[in-house]
N, C-alpha and C. Protein backbone atom coordinates (compact mmCIF):
# COMPACT_ATOMS: atom_id res chain seq x y z
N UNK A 1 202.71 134.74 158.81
CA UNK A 1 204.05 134.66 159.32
C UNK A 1 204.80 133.46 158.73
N UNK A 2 204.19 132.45 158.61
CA UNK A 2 204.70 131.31 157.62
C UNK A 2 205.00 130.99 156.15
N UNK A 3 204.29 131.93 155.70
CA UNK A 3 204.78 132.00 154.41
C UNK A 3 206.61 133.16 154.07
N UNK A 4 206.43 134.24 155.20
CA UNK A 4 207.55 135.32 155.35
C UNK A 4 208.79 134.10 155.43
N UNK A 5 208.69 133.24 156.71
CA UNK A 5 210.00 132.67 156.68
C UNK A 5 209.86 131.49 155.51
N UNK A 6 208.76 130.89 154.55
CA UNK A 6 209.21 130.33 153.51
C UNK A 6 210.19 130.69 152.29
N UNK A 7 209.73 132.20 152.19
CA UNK A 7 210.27 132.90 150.79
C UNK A 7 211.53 132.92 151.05
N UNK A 8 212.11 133.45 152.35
CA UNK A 8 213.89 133.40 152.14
C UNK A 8 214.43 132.29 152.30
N UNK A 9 213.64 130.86 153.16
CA UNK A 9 214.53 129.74 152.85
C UNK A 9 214.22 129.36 151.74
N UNK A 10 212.97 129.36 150.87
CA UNK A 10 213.05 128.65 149.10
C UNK A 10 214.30 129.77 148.47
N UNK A 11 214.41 131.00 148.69
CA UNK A 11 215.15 131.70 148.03
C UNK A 11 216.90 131.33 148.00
N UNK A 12 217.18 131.17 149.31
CA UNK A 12 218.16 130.29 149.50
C UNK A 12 218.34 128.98 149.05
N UNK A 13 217.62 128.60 149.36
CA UNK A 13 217.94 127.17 148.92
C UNK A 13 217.85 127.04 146.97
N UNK A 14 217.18 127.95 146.39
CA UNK A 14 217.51 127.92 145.35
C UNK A 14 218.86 128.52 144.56
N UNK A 15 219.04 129.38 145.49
CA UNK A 15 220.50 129.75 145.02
C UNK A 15 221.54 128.97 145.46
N UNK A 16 221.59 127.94 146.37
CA UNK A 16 222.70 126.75 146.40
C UNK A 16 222.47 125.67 145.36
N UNK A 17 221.02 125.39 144.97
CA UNK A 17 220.96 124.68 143.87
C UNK A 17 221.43 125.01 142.67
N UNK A 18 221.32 126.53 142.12
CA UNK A 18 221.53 127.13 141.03
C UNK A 18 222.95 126.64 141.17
N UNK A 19 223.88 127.59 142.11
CA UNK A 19 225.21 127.30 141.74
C UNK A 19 225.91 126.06 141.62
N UNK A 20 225.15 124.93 142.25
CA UNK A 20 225.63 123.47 142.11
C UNK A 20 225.46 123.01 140.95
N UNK A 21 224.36 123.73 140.36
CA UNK A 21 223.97 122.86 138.89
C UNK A 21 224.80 124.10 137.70
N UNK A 22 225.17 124.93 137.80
CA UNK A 22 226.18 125.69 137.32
C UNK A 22 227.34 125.05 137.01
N UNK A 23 228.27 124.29 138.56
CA UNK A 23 229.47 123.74 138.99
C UNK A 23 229.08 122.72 138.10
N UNK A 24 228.28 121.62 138.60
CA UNK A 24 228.39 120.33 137.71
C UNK A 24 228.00 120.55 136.65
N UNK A 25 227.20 120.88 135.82
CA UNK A 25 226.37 121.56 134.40
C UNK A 25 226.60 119.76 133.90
N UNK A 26 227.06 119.82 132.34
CA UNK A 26 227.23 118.48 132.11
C UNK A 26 228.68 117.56 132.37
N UNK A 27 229.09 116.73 133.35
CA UNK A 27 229.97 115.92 133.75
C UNK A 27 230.97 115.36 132.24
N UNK A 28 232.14 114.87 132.75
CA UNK A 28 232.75 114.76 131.66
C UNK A 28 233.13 113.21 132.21
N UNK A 29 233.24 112.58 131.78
CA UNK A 29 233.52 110.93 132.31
C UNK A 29 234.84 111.13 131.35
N UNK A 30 235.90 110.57 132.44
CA UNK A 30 237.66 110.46 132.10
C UNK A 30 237.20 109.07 132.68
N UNK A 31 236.94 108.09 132.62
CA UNK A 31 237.83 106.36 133.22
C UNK A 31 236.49 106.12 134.26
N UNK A 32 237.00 105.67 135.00
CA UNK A 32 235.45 106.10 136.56
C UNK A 32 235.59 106.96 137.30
N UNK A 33 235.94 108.15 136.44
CA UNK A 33 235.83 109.50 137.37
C UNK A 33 234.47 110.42 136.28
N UNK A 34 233.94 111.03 137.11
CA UNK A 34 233.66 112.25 136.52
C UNK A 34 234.02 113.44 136.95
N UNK A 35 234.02 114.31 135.89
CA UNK A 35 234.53 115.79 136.68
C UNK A 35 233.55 117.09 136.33
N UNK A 36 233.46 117.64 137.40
CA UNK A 36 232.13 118.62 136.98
C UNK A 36 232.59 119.89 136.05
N UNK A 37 231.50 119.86 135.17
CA UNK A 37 232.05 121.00 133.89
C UNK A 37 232.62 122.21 134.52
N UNK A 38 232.25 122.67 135.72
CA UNK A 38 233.26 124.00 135.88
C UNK A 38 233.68 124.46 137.25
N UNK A 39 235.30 124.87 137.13
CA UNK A 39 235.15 125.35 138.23
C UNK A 39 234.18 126.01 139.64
N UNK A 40 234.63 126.11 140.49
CA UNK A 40 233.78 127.07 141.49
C UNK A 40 234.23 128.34 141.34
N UNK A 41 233.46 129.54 141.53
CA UNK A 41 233.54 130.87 140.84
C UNK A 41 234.95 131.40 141.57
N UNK A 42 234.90 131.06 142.55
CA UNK A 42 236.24 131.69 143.58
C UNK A 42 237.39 131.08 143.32
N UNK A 43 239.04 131.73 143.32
CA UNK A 43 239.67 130.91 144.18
C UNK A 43 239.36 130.49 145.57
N UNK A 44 240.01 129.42 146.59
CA UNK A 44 240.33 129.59 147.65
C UNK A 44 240.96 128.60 148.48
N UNK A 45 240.76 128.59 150.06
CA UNK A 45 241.99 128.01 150.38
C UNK A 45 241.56 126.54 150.73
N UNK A 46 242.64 125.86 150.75
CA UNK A 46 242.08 124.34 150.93
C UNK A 46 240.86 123.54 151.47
N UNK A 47 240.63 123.93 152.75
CA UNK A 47 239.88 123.83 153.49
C UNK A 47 238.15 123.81 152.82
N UNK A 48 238.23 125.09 152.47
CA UNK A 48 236.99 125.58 151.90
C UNK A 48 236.64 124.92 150.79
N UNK A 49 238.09 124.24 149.76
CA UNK A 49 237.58 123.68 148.58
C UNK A 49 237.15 122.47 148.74
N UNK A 50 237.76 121.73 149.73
CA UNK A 50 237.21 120.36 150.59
C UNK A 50 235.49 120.41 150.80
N UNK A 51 235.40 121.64 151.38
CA UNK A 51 233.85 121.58 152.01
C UNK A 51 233.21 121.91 150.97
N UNK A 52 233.63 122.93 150.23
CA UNK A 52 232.68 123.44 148.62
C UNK A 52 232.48 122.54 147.85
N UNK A 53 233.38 121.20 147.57
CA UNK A 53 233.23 119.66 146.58
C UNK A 53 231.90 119.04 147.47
N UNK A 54 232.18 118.48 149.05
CA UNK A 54 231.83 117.59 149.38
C UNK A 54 229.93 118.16 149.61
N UNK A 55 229.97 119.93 149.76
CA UNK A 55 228.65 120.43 149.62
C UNK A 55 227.88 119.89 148.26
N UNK A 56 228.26 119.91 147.29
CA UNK A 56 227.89 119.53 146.42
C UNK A 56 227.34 118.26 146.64
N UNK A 57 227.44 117.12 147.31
CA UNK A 57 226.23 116.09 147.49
C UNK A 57 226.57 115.23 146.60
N UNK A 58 225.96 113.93 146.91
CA UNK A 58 226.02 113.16 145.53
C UNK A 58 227.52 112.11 145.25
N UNK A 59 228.35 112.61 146.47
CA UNK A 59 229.74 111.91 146.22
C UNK A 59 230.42 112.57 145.48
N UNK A 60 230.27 114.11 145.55
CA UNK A 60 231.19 114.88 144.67
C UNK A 60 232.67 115.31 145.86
N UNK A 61 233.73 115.62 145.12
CA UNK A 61 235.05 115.84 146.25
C UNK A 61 235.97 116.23 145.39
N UNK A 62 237.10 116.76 146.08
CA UNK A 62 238.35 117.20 145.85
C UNK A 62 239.20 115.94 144.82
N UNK A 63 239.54 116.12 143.96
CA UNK A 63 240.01 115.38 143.39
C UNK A 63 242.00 115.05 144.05
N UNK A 64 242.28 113.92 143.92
CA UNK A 64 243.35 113.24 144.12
C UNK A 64 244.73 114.31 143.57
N UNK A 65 245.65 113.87 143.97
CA UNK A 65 247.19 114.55 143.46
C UNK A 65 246.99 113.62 141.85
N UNK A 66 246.66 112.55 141.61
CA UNK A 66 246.98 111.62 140.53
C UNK A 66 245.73 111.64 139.78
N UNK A 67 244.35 111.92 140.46
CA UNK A 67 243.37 112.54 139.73
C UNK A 67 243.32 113.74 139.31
N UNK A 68 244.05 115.34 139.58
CA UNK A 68 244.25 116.29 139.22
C UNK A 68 245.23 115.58 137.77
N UNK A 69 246.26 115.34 137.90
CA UNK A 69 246.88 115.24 137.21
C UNK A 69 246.30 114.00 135.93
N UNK A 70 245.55 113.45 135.72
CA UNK A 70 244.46 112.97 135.09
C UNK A 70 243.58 114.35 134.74
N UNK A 71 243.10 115.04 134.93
CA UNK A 71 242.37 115.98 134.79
C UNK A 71 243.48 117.07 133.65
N UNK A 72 244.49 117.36 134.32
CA UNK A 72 245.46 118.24 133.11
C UNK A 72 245.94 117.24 132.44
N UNK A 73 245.64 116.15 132.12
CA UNK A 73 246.30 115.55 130.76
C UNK A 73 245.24 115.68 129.62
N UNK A 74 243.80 115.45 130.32
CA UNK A 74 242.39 115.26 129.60
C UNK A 74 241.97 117.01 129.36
N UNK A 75 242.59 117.74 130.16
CA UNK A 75 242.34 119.15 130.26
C UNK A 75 241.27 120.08 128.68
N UNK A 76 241.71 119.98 127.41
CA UNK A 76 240.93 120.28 126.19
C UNK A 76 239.93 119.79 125.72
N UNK A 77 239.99 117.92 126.78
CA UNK A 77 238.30 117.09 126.11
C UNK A 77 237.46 117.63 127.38
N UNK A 78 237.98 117.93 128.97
CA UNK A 78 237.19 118.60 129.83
C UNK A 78 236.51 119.84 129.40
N UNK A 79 237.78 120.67 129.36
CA UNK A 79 237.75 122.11 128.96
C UNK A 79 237.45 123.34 130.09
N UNK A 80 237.46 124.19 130.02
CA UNK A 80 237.32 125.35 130.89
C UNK A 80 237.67 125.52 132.18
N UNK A 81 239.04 125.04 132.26
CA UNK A 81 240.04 125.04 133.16
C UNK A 81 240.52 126.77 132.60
N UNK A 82 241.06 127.16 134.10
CA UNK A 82 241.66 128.23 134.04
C UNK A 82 243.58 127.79 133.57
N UNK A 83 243.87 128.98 133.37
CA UNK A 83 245.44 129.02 133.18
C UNK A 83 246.24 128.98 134.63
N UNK A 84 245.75 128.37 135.65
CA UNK A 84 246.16 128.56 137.35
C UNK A 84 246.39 127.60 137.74
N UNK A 85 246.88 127.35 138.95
CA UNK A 85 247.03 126.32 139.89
C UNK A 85 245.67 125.61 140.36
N UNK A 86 245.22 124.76 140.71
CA UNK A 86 244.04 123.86 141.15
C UNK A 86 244.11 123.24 142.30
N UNK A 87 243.73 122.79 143.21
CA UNK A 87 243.99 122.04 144.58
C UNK A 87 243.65 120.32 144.29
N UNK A 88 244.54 119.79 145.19
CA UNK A 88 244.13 118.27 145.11
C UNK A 88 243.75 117.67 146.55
N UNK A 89 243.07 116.76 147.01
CA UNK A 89 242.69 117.10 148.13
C UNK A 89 243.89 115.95 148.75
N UNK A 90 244.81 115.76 147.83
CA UNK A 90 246.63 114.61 149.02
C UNK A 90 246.86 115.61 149.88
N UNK A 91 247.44 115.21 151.09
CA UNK A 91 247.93 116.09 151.62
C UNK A 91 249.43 115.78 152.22
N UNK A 92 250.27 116.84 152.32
CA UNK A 92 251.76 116.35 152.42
C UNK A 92 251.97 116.32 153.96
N UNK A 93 251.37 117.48 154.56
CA UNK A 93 251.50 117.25 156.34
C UNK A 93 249.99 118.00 156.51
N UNK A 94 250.00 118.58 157.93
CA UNK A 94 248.83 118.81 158.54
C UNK A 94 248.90 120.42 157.83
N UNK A 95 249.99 121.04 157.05
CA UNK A 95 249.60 122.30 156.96
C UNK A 95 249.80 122.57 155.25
N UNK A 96 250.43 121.47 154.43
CA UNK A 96 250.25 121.70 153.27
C UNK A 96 249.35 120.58 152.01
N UNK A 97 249.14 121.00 151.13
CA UNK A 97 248.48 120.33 150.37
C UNK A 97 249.07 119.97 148.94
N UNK A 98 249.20 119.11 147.98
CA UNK A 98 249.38 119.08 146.52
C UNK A 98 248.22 120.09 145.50
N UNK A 99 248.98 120.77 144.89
CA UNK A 99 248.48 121.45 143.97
C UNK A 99 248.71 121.06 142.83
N UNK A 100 248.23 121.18 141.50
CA UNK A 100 248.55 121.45 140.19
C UNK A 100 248.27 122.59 139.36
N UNK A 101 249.43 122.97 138.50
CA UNK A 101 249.29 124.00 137.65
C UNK A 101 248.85 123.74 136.11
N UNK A 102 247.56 124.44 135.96
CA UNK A 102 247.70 123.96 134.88
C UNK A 102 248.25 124.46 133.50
N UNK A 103 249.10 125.42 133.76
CA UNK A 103 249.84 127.02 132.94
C UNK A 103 251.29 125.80 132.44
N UNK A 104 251.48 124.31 132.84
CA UNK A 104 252.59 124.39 132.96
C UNK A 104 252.68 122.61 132.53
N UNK A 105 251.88 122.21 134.04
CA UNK A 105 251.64 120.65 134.43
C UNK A 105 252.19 120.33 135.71
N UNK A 106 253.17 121.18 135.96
CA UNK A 106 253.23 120.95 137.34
C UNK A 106 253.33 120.86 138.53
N UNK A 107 253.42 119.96 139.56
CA UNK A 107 252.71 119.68 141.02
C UNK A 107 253.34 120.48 141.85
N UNK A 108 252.86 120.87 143.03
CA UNK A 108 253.90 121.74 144.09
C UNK A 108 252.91 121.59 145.00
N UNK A 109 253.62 122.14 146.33
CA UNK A 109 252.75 122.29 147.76
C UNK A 109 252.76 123.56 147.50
N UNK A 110 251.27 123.43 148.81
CA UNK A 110 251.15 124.91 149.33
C UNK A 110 250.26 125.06 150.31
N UNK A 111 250.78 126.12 151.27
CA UNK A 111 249.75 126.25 152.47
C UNK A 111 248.62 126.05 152.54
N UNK A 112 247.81 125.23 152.84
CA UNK A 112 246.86 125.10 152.90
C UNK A 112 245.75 126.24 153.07
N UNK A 113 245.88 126.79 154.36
CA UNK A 113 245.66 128.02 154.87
C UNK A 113 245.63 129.36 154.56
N UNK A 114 246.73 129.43 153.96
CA UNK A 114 247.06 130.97 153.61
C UNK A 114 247.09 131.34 151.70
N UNK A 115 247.27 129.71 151.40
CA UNK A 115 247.40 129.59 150.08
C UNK A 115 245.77 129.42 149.06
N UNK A 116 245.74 129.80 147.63
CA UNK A 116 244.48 129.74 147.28
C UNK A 116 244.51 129.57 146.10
N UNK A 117 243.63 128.66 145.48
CA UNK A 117 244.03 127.80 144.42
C UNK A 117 242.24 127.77 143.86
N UNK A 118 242.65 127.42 142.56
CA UNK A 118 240.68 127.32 141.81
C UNK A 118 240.50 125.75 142.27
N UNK A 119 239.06 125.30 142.25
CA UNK A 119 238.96 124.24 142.57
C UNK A 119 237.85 123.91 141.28
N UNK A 120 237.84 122.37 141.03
CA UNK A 120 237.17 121.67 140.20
C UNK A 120 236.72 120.33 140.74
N UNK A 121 235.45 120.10 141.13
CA UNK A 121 234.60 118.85 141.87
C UNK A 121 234.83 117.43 141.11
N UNK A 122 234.87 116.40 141.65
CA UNK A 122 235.40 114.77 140.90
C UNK A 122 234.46 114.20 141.53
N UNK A 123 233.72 112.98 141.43
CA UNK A 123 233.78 111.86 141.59
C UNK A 123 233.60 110.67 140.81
N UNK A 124 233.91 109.47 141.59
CA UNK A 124 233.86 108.04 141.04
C UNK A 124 232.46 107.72 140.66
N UNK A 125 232.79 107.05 139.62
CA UNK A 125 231.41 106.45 138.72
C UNK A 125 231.26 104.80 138.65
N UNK A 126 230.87 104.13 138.51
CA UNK A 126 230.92 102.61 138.22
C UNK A 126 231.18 102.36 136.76
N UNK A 127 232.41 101.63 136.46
CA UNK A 127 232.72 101.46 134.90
C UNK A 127 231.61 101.11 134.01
């Protein structure tokens, strides 16, 4: 009976590892940020991209309105950014958020909630 409930939690738990090491693959160092080589497979809505960065472990997160926008300037030495909008984790009130486009460069709100945007994981590094 102990081995039955091992196989589906190793099975699980290897498939949150897989996709984390997918998301981050190799990091790209912009300044003392890093940013993980690739999006998360989904769009979606704010909330979720908050919890999908900070799942990732390690001090990974939603990147800034001024760190997104650091991210689409560096956008071709990163690379494999979509042609879409991205989420930043500023927020303007309790129901909207800063976005960036990267089809364009730039910033706008949007529902947090109802709105859905690709997300790309950041964090700080020591210079």
């Amino acid at each position: 009976m102990k081995t039955l409930i091992f196989i589906p939690f190793f099975f699980i738990c290897s498939i949150v590892m897989a996709q984390s090491s997918n998301i981050i693959g190799t990091p790209v160092k912009i300044g003392n940020l890093e940013v993980a080589q690739r999006d998360f497979p989904n769009r979606m809505e704010w909330n979720a991209a908050v919890k999908a960065c900070s799942d990732l472990g390690n001090g990974w997160r939603l990147p800034t309105r001024d760190e997104l926008n650091l991210l689409y300037v560096n956008r071709e030495k990163i690379g494999y950014f979509a042609n879409n909008d991205y989420w930043s984790s500023t927020e303007v009130d309790a129901d909207n958020a800063w976005r960036q486009y990267f089809n364009g460069g730039f910033q706008a709100t949007l529902f947090k909630v109802r709105g859905f945007a690709n997300v790309r994981a950041v964090r700080t590094v020591k210079p």
